[in-house]
N, C-alpha and C. Protein backbone atom coordinates (compact mmCIF):
# COMPACT_ATOMS: atom_id res chain seq x y z
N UNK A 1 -51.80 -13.71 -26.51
CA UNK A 1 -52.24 -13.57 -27.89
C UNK A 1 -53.30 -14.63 -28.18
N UNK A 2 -54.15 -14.43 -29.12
CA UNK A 2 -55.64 -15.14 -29.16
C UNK A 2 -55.39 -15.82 -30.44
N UNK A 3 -55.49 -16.92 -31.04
CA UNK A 3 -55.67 -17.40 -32.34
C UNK A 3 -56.31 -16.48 -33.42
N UNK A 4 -55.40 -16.24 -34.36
CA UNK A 4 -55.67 -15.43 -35.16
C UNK A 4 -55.42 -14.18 -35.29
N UNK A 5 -54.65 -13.38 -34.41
CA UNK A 5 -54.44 -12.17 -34.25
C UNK A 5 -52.93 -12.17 -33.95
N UNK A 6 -52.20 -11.69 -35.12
CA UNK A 6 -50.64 -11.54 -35.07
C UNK A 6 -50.08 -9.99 -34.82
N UNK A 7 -49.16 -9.81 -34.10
CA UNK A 7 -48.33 -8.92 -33.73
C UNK A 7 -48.17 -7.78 -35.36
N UNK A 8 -47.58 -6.69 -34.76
CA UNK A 8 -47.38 -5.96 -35.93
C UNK A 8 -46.27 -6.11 -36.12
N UNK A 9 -45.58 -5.69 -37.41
CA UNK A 9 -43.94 -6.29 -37.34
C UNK A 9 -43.52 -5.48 -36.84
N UNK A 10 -41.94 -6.56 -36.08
CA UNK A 10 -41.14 -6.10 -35.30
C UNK A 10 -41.37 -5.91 -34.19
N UNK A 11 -42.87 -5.91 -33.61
CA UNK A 11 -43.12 -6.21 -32.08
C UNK A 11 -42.84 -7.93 -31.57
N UNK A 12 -42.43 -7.60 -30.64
CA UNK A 12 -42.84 -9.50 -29.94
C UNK A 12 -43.82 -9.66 -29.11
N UNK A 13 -44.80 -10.57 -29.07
CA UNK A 13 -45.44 -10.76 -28.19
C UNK A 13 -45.18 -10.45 -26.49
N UNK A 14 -44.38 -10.82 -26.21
CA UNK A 14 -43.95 -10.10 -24.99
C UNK A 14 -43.54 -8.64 -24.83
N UNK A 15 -43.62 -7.94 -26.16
CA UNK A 15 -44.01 -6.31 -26.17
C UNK A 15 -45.14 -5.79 -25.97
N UNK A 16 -46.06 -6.69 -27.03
CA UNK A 16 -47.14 -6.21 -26.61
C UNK A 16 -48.06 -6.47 -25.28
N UNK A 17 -47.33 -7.43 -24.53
CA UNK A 17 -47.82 -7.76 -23.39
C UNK A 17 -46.94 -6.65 -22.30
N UNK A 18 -46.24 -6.89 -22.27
CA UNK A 18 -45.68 -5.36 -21.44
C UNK A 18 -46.06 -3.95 -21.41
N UNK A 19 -46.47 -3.73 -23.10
CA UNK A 19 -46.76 -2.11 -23.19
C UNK A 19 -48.77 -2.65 -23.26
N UNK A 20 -49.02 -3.25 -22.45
CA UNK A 20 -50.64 -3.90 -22.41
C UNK A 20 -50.56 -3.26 -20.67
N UNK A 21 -49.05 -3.77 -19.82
CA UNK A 21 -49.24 -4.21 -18.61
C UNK A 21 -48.88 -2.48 -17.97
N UNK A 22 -48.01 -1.85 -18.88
CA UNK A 22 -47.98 -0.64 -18.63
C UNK A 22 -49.18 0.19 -18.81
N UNK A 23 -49.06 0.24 -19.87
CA UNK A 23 -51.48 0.79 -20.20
C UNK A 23 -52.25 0.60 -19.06
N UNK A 24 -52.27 -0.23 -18.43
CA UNK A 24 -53.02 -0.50 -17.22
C UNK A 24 -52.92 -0.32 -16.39
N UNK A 25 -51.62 -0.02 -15.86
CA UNK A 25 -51.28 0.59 -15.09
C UNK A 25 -51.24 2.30 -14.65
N UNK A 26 -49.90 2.73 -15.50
CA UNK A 26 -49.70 3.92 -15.54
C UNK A 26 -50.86 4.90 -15.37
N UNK A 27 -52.25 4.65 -16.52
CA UNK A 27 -53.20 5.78 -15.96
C UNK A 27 -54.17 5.30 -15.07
N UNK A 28 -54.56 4.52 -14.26
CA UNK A 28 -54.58 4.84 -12.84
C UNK A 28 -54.26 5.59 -11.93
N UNK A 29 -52.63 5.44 -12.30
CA UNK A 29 -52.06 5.67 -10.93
C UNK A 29 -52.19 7.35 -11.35
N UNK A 30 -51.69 7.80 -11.85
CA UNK A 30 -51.64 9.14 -12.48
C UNK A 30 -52.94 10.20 -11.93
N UNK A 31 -54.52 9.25 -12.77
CA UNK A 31 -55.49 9.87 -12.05
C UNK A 31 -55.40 9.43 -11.10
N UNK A 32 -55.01 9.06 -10.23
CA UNK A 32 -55.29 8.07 -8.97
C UNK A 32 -54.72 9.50 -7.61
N UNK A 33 -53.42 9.74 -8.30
CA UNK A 33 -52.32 10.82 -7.48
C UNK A 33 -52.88 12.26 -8.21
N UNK A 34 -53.79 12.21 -8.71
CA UNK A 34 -54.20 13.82 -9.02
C UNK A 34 -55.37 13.96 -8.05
N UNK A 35 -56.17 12.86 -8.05
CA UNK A 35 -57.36 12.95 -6.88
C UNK A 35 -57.01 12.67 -5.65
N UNK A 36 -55.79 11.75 -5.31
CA UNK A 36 -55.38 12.85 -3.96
C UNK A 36 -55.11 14.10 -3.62
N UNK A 37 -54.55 14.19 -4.04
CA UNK A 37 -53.96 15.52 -4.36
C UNK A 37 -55.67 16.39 -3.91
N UNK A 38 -56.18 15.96 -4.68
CA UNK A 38 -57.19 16.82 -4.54
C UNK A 38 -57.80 17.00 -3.46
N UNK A 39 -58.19 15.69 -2.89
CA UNK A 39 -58.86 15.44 -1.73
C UNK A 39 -58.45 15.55 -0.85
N UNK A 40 -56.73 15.91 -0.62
CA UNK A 40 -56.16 17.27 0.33
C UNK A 40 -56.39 18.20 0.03
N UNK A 41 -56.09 18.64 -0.56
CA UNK A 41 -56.79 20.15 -0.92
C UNK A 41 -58.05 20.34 -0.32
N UNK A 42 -59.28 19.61 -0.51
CA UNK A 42 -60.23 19.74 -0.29
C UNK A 42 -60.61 19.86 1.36
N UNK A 43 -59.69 18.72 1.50
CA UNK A 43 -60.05 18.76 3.25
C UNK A 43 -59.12 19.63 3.80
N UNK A 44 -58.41 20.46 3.46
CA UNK A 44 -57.56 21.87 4.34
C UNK A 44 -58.52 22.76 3.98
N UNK A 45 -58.87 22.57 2.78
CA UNK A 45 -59.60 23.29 2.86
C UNK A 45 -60.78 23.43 3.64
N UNK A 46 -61.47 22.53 3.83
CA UNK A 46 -62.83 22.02 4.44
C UNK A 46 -62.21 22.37 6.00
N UNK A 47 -61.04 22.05 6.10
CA UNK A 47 -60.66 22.82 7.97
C UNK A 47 -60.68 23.76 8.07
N UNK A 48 -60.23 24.66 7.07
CA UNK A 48 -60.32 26.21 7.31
C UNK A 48 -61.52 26.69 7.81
N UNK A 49 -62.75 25.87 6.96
CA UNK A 49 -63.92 26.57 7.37
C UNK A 49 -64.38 26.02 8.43
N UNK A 50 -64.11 24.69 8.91
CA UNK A 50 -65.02 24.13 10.04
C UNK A 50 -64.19 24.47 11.46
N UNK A 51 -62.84 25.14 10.94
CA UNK A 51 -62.02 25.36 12.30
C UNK A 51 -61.88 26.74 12.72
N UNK A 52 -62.24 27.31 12.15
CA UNK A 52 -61.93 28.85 11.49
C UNK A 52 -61.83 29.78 13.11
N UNK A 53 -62.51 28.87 14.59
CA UNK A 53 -62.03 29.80 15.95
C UNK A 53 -61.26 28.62 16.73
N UNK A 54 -61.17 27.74 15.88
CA UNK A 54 -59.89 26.98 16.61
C UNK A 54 -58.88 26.37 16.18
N UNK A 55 -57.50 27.33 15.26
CA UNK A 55 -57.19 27.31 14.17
C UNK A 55 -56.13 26.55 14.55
N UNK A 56 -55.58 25.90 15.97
CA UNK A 56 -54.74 24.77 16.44
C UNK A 56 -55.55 22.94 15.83
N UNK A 57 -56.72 23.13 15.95
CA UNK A 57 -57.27 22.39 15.52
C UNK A 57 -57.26 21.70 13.70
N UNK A 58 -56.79 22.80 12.87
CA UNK A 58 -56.82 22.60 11.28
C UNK A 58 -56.17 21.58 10.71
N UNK A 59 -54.88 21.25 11.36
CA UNK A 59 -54.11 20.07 11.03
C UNK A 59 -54.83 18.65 11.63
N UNK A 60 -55.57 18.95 12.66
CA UNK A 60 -55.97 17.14 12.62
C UNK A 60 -57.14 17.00 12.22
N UNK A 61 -57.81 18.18 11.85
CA UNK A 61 -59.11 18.14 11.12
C UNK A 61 -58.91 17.74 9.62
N UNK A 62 -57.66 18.42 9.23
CA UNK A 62 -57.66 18.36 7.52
C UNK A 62 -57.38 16.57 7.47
N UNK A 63 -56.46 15.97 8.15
CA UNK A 63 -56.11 14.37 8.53
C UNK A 63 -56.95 13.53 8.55
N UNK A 64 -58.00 13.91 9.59
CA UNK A 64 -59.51 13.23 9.54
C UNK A 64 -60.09 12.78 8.67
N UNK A 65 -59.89 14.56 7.85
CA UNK A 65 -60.92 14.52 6.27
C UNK A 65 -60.51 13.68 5.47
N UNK A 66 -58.81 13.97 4.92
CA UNK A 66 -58.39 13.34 4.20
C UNK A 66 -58.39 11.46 3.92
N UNK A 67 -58.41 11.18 5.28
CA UNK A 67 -58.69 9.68 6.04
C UNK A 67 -59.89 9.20 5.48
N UNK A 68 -61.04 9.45 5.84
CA UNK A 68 -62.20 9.58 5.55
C UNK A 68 -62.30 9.69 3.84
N UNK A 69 -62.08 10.60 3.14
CA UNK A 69 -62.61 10.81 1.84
C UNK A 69 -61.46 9.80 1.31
N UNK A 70 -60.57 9.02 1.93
CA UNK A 70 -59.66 8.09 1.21
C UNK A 70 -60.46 6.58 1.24
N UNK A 71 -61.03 6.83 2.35
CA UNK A 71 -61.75 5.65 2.56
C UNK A 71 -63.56 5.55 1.87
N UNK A 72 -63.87 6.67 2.13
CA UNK A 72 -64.85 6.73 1.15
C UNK A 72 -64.80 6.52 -0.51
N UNK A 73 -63.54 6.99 -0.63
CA UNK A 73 -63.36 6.30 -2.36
C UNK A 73 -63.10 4.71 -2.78
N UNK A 74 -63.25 3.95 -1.88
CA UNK A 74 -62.89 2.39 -1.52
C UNK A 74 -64.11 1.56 -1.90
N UNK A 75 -65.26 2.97 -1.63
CA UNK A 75 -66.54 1.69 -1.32
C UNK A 75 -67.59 1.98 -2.49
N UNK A 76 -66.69 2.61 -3.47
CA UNK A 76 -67.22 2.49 -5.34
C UNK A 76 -66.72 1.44 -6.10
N UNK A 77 -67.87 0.69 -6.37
CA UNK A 77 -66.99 -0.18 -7.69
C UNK A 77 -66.34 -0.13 -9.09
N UNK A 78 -65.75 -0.65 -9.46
CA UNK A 78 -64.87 -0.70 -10.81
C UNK A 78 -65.02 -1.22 -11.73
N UNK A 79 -65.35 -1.12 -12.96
CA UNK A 79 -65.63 -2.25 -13.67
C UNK A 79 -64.60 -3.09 -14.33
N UNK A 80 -63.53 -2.26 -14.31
CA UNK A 80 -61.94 -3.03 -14.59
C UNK A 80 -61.21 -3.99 -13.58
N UNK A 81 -62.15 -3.26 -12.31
CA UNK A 81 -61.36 -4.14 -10.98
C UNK A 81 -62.34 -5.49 -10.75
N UNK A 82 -63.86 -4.89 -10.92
CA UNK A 82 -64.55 -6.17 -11.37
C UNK A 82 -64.79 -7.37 -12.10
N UNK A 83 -63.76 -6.92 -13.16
CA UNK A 83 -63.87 -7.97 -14.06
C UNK A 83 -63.03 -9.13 -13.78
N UNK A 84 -63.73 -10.39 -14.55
CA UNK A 84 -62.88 -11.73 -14.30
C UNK A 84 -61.84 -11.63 -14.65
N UNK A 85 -61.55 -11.27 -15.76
CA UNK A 85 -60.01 -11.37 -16.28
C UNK A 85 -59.24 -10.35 -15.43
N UNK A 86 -59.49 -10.06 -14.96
CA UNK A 86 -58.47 -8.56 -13.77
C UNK A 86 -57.99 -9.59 -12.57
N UNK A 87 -59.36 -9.91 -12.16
CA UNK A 87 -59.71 -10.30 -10.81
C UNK A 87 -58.94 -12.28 -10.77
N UNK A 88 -58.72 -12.58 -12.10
CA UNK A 88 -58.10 -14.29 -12.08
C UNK A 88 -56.66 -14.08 -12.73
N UNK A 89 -56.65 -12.94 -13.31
CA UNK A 89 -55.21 -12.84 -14.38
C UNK A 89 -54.25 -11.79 -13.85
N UNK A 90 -54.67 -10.95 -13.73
CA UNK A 90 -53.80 -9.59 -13.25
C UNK A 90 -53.46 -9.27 -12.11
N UNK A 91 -54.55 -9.34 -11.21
CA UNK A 91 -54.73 -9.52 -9.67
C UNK A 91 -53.68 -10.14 -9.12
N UNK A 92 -53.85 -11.32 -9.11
CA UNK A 92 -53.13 -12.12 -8.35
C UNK A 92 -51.57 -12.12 -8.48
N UNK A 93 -51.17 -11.86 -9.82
CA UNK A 93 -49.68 -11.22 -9.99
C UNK A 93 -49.16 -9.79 -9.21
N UNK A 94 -50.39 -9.26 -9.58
CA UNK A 94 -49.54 -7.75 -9.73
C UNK A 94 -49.97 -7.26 -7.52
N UNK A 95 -50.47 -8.17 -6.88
CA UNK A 95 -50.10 -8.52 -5.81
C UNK A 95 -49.20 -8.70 -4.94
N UNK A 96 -48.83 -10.33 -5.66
CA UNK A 96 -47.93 -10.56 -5.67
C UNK A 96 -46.30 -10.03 -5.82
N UNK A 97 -46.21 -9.44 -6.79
CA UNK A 97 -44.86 -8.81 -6.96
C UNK A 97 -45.08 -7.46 -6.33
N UNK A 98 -46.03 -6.48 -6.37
CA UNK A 98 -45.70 -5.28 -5.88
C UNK A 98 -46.89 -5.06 -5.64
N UNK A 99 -47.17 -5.06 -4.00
CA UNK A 99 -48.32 -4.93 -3.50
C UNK A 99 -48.68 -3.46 -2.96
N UNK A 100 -47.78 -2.72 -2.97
CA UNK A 100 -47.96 -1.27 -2.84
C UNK A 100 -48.07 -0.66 -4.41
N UNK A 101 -47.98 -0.86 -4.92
CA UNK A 101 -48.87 -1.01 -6.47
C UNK A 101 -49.78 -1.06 -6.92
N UNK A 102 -49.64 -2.29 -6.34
CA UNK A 102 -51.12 -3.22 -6.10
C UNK A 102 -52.57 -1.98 -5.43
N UNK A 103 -51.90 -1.96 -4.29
CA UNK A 103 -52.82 -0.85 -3.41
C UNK A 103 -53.83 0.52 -3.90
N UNK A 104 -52.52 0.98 -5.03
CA UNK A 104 -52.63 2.04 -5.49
C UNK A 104 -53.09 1.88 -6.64
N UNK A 105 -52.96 1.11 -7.51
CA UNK A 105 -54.32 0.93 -8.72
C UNK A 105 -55.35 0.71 -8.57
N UNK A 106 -55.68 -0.12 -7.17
CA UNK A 106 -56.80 -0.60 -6.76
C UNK A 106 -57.65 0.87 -6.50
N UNK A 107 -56.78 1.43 -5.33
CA UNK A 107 -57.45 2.59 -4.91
C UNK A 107 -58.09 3.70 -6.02
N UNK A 108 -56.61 3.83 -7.10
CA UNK A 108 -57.04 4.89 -7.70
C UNK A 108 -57.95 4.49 -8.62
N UNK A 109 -58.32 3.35 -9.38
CA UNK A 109 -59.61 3.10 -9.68
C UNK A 109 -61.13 2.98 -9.24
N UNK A 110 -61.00 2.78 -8.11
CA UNK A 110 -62.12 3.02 -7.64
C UNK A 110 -62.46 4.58 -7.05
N UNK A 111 -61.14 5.42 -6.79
CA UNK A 111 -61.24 6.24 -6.56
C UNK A 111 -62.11 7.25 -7.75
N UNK A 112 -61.49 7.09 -8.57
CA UNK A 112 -61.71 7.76 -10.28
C UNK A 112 -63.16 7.69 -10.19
N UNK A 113 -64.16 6.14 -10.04
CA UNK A 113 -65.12 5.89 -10.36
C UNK A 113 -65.83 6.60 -9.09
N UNK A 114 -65.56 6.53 -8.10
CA UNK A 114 -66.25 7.14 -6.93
C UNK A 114 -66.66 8.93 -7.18
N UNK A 115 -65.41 9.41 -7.60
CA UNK A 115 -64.91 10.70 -7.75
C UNK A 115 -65.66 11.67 -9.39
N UNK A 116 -65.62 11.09 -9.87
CA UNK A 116 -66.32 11.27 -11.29
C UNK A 116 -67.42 12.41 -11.33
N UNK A 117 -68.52 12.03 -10.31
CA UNK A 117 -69.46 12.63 -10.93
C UNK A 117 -69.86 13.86 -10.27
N UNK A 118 -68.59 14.69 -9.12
CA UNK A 118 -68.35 15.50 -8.49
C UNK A 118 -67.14 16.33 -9.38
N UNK A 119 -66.17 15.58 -10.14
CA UNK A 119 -65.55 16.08 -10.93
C UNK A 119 -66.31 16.73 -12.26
N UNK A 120 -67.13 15.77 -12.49
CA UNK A 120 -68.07 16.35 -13.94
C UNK A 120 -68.87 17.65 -13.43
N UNK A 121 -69.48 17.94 -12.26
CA UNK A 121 -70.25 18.67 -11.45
C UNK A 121 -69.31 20.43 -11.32
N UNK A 122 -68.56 19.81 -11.14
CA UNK A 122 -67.42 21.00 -10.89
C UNK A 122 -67.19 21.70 -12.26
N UNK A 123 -66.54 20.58 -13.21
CA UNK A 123 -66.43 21.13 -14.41
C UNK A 123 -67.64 21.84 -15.25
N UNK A 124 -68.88 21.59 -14.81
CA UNK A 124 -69.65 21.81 -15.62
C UNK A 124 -70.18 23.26 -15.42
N UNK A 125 -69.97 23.46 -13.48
CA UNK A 125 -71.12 24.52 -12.46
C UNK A 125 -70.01 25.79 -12.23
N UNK A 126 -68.78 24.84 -11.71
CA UNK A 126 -67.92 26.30 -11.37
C UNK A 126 -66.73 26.78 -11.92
N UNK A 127 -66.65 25.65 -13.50
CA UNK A 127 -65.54 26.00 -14.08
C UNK A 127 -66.49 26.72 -15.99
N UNK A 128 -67.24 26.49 -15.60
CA UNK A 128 -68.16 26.49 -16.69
C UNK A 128 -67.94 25.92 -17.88
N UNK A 129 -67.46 24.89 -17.87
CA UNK A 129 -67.31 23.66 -19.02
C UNK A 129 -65.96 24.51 -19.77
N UNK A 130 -64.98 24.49 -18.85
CA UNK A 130 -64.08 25.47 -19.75
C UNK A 130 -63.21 24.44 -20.33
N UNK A 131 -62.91 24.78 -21.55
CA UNK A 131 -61.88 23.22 -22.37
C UNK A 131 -60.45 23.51 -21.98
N UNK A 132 -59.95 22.79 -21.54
CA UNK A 132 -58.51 22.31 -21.27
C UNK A 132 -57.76 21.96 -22.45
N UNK A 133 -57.91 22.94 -23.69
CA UNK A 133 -57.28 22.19 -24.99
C UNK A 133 -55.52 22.96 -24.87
N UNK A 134 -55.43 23.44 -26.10
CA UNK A 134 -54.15 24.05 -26.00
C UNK A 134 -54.09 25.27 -26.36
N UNK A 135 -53.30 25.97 -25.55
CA UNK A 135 -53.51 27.48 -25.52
C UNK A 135 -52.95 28.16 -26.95
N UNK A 136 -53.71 29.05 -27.50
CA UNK A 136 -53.29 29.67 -28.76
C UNK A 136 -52.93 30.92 -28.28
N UNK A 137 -51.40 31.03 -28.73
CA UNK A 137 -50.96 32.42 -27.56
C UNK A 137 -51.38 33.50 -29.01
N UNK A 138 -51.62 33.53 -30.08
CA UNK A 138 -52.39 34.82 -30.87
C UNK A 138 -53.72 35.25 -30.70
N UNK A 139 -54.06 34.63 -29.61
CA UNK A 139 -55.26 34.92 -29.42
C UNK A 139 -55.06 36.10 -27.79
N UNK A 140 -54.11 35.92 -27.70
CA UNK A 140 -53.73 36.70 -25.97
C UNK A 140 -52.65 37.47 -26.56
N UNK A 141 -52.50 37.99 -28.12
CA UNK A 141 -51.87 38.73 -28.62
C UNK A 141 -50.03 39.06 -28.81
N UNK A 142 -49.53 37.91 -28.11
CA UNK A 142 -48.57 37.51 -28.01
C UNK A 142 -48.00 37.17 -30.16
């Protein structure tokens, strides 16, 4: 807490530092495990076509891919992972206590930032900017 800036009532400072430490966490990881997800997908998929007369071959091709496009999402920067206060305050704890955690925020942030502008590309070319809002079932006559 910063001089001058008080809690709302009935929170404690160590609430709002917890539901701060969860915020930061949680959606990472979330997008983090949807763009895997994806980037299997992508690379079985991507075997199908590059294996398509040597179809014993698809499983260590899709492995490869997946390897590869995991590691290619590593070598985008972050500006959350960049920052000082991450990198002197957060870092070094959240390391510390749970470094497979650790791994996976790291990743899935840079992943997100790597991943972005192939996601925007998609949404824009082959989904045709379709909105993901909420379905109005009177409109599908229900």
């Amino acid at each position: 807490m910063t001089a001058g800036h008080t809690p709302a009532a009935g929170i404690q400072p160590a609430q709002v530092e917890d539901n701060a430490y969860r915020n930061l966490i949680v959606a990472p990881l979330v997008i983090g495990l949807s763009l895997f997800f994806a980037l299997v997908n992508l690379s079985v998929a991507a075997s199908f076509v590059v294996c398509a007369h040597k179809p014993r071959w698809r499983p260590w091709v899709a492995v490869v891919l997946v390897l590869l496009l995991v590691e290619v999402s590593m070598l985008s920067g972050n500006a959350l992972l960049d920052a000082e206060g991450y990198r002197s305050a957060l870092r070094p704890g959240l390391w510390e206590q749970a470094p497979v955690l650790a791994a996976m925020v790291e990743w899935s942030a840079r992943a997100a930032t790597c991943w972005a502008p192939v996601s925007q590309w998609v949404h824009e070319h082959l989904m045709f900017g379709y909105g993901f809002g909420p379905i109005h079932l009177a409109r599908w006559g229900a």
